[in-house]
Protein backbone atom coordinates (compact mmCIF):
# COMPACT_ATOMS: atom_id res chain seq x y z
CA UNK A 1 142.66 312.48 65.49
CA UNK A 2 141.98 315.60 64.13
CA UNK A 3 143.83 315.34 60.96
CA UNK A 4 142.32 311.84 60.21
CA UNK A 5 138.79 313.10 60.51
CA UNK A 6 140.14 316.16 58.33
CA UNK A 7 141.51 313.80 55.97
CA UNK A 8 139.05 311.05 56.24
CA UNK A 9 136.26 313.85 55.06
CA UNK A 10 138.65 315.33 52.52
CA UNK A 11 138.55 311.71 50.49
CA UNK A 12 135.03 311.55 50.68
CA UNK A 13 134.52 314.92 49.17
CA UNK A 14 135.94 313.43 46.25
CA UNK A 15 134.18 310.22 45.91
CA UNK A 16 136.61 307.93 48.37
CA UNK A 17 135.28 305.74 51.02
CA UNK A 18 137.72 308.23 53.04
CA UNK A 19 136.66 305.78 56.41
CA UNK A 20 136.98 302.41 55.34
CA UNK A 21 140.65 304.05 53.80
CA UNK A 22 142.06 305.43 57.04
CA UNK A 23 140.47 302.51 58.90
CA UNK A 24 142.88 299.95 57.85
CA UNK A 25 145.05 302.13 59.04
CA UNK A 26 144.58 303.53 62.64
CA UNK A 27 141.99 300.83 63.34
CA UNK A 28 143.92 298.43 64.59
CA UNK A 29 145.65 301.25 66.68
CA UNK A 30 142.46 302.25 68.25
CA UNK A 31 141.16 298.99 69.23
CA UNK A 32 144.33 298.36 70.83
CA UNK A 33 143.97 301.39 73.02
CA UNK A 34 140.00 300.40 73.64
CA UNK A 35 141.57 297.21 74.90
CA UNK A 36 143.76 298.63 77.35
CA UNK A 37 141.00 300.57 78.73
CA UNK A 38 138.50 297.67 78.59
CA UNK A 39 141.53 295.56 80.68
CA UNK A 40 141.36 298.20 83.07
CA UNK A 41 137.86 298.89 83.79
CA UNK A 42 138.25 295.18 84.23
CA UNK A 43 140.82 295.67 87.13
CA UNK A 44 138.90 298.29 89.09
CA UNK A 45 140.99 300.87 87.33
CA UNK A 46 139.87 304.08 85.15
CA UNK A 47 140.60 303.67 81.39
CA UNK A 48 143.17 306.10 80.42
CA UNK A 49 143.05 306.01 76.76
CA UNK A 50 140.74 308.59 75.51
CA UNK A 51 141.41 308.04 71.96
CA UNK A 52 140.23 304.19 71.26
CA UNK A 53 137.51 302.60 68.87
CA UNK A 54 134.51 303.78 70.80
CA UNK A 55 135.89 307.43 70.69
CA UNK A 56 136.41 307.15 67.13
CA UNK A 57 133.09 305.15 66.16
CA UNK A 58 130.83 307.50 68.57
CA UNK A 59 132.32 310.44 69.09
CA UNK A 60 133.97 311.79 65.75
CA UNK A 61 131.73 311.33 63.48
CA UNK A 62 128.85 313.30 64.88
CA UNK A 63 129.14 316.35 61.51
CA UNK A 64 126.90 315.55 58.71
CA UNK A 65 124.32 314.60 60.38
CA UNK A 66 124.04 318.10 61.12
CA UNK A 67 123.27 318.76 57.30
CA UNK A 68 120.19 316.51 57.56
CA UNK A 69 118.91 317.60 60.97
CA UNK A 70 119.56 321.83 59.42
CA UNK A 71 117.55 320.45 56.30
CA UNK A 72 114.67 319.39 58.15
CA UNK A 73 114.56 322.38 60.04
CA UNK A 74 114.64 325.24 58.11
CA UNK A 75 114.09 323.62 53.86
CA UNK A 76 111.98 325.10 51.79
CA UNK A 77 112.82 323.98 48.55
CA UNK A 78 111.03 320.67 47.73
CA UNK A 79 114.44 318.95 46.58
CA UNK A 80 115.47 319.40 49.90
CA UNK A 81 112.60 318.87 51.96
CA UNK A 82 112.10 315.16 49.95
CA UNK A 83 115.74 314.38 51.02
CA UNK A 84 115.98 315.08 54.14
CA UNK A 85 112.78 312.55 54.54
CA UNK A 86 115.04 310.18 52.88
CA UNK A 87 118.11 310.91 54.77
CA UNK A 88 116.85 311.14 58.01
CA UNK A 89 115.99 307.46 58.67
CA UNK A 90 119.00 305.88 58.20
CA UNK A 91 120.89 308.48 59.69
CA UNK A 92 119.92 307.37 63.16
CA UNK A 93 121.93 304.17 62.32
CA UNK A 94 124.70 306.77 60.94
CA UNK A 95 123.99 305.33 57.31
CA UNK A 96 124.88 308.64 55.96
CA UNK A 97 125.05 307.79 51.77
CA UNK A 98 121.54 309.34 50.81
CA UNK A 99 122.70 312.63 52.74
CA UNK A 100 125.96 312.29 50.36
CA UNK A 101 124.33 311.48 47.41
CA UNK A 102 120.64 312.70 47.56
CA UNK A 103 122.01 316.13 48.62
CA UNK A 104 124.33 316.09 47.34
CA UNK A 105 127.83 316.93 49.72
CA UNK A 106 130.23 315.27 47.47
CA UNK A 107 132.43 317.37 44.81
CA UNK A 108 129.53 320.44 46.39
CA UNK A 109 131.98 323.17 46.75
CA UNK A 110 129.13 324.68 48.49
CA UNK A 111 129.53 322.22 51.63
CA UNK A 112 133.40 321.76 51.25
CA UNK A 113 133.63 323.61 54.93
CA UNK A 114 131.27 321.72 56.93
CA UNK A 115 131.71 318.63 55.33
CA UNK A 116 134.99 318.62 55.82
CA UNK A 117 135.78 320.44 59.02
CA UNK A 118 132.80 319.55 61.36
CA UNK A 119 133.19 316.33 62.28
CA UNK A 120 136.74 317.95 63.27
CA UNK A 121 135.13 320.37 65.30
CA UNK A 122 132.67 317.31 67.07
CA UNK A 123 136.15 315.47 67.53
CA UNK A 124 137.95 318.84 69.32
CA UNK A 125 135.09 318.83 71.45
CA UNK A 126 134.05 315.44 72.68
CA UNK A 127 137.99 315.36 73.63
CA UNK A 128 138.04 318.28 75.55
CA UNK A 129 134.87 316.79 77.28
CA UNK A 130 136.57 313.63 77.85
CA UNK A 131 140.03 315.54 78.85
CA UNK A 132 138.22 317.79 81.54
CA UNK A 133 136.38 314.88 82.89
CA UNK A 134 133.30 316.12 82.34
CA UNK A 135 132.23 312.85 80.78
CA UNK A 136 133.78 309.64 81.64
CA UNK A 137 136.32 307.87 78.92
CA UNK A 138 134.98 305.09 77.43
CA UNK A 139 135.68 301.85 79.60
CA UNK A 140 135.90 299.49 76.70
CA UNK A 141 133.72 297.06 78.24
CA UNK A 142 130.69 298.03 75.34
CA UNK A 143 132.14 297.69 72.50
CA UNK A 144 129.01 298.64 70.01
CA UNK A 145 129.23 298.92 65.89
CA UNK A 146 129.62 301.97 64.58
CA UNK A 147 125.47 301.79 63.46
CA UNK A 148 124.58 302.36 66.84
CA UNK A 149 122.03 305.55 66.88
CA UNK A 150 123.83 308.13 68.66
CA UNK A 151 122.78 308.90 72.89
CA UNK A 152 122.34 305.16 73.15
CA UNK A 153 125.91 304.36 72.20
CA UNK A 154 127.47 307.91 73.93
CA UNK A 155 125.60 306.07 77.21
CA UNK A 156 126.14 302.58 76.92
CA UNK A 157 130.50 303.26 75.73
CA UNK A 158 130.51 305.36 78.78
CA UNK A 159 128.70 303.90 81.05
CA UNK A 160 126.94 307.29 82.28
CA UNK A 161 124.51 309.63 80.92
CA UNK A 162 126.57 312.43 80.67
CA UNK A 163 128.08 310.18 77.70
CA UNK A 164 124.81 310.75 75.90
CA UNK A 165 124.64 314.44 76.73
CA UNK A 166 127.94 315.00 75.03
CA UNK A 167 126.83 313.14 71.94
CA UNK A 168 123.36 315.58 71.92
CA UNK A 169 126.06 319.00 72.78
CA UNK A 170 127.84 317.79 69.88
CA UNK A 171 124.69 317.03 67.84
CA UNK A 172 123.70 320.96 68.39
CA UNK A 173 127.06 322.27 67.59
CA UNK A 174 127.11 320.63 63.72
CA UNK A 175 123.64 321.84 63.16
CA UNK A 176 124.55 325.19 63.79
CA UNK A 177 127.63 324.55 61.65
CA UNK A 178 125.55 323.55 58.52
CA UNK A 179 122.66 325.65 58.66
CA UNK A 180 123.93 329.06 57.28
CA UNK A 181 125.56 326.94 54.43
CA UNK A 182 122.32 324.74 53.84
CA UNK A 183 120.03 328.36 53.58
CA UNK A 184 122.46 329.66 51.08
CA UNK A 185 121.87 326.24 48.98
CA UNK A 186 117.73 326.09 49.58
CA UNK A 187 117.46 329.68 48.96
CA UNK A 188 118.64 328.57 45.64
CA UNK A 189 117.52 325.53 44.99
CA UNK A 190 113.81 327.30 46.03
CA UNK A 191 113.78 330.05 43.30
CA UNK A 192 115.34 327.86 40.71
CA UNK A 193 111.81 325.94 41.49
CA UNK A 194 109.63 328.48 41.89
CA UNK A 195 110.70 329.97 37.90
């Protein structure tokens, strides 16, 4: 899972729909696997299979929205300030494409690292979360679109709270990814407007 967010990120640094390309691959895969654990939440059992759709739709792709949310906070420039307004809607339906263009991340060798390496880091994490118990696996009996803003879906795919609190750790964690790498950018960006 790993390697296909790596990879997944990797295309769209250069342009590629890198999701919708490694989703007609391992999506069938995953749904299979949410199946089995919907089947046995169904049967009284605990789901096993902590790699599934709802892991990958909720759980991995928690990374660039850091780059909005480390925007917002600490911009200064007004190119960044305006797009971070812009992005920041649609994010909470994980619409990410004005982060990707307004930004911009893709072909920014500026963001290569967090671009393509947090939502890695969000993966390694909500697994280890779900491996240690810590947060139950998702049962498979919610199975929500990938649009779903995140702590409502982390909740309602796990059926607990602690579901949601995973999703905000995670949220916190790619923040503090993106932020030293968005000041170097504004700091830029703000004296090339201020001559």
């Amino acid at each position: 899972m790993i390697f296909i967010k790596i990879f997944e990120q990797f295309l769209w640094f250069f342009g590629l729909h890198g999701s919708t390309i490694v989703s007609a691959v391992v999506g069938p895969i995953h749904q299979v696997l949410e199946d089995q654990n919907r089947a046995g939440s169904i049967a009284g059992e605990i789901p096993q299979n902590i790699i599934n759709m709802s892991f990958r739709n909720h759980f991995t792709s928690i990374g660039i929205i850091g780059s909005v949310i480390a925007i917002l906070i600490i911009a200064k420039s007004k190119q960044y300030r305006e797009v971070g307004k812009i992005a920041a809607g649609p994010y909470i339906f994980n619409i990410g494409e004005p982060a990707l263009f307004g930004i911009p991340l893709m072909l920014n060798v500026n963001y290569f690292i967090p671009f393509v390496f947090a939502n890695a880091i969000s993966t390694i994490v909500a697994y280890v979360a779900f491996a240690l118990s810590l947060v139950p696996v998702p049962t498979g009996l919610a199975q929500l679109p990938w649009t779903t803003p995140i702590l409502i879906s982390g909740y309602f795919v796990t059926g607990s709270v602690r579901g949601a609190i995973l999703q905000l750790v995670q949220l916190i964690i790619c923040v503090l990814i993106w932020i030293p790498f968005v000041k170097i950018s504004d700091r830029k960006l703000y004296k090339d407007e201020l001559a």
